[in-house]
Protein backbone atom coordinates (compact mmCIF):
# COMPACT_ATOMS: atom_id res chain seq x y z
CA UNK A 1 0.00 0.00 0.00
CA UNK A 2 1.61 3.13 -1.17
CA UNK A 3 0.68 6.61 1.32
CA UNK A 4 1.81 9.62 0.34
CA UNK A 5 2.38 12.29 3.00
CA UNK A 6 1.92 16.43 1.66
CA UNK A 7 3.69 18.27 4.47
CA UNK A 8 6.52 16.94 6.38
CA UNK A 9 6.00 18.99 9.52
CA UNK A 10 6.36 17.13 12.78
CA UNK A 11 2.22 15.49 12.08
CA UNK A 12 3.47 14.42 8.49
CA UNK A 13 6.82 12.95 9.91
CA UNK A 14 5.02 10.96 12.72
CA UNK A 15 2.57 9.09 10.60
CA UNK A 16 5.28 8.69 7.63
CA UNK A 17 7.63 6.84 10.33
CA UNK A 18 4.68 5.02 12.04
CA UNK A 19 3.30 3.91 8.25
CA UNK A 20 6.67 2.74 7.45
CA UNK A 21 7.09 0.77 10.18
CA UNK A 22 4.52 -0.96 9.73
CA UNK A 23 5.09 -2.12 5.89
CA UNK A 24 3.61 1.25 3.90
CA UNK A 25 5.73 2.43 1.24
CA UNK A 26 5.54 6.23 1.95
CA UNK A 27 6.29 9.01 0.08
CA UNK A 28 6.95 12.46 1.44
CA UNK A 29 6.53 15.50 -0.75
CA UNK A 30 7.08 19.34 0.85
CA UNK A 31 6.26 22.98 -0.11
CA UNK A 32 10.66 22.89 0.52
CA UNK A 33 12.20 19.32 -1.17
CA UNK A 34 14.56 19.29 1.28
CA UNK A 35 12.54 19.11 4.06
CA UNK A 36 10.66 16.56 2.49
CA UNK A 37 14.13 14.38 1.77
CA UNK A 38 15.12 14.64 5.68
CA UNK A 39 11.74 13.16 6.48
CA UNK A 40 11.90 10.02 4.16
CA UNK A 41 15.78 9.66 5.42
CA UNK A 42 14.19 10.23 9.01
CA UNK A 43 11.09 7.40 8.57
CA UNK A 44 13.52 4.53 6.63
CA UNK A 45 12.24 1.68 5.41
CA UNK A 46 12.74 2.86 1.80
CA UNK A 47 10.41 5.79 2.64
CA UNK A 48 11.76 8.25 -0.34
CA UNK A 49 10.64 11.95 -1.55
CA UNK A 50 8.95 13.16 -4.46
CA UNK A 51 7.26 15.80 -5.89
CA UNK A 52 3.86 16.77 -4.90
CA UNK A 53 1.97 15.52 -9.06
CA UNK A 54 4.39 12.30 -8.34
CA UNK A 55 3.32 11.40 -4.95
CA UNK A 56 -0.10 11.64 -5.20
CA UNK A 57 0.09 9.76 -9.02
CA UNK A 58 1.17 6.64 -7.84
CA UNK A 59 -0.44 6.82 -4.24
CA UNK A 60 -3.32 4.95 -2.99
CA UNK A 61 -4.09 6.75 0.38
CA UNK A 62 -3.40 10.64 0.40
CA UNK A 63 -2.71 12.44 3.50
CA UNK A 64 -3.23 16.41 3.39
């Protein structure tokens, strides 16, 4: 199950690690793409970054 995360503020970042954990592939995307890379690096699990049009493309569960 793929979950993309727009925002990776502290909410974003919590959910993103906990979803990761837990076998979600997870994609962060950010208003700032580097804040967005620290919080994949910062969830693991192969958690990774994209844009905001990627994320949500190949997504099945968006979280605003």
């Amino acid at each position: 199950m793929k979950l993309a995360i727009i925002g990776s503020g502290n909410i974003g970042k919590s959910i993103g690690a906990w979803a990761s954990s837990i076998g979600y592939e997870v994609i962060f995307s950010a208003k700032h793409e580097q804040k967005a890379q620290e919080a994949a690096k910062a969830a693991g699990n192969k958690a990774k970054s994209a844009s905001v049009q990627e994320a949500v493309e190949d997504a099945d569960i968006v979280l605003l």
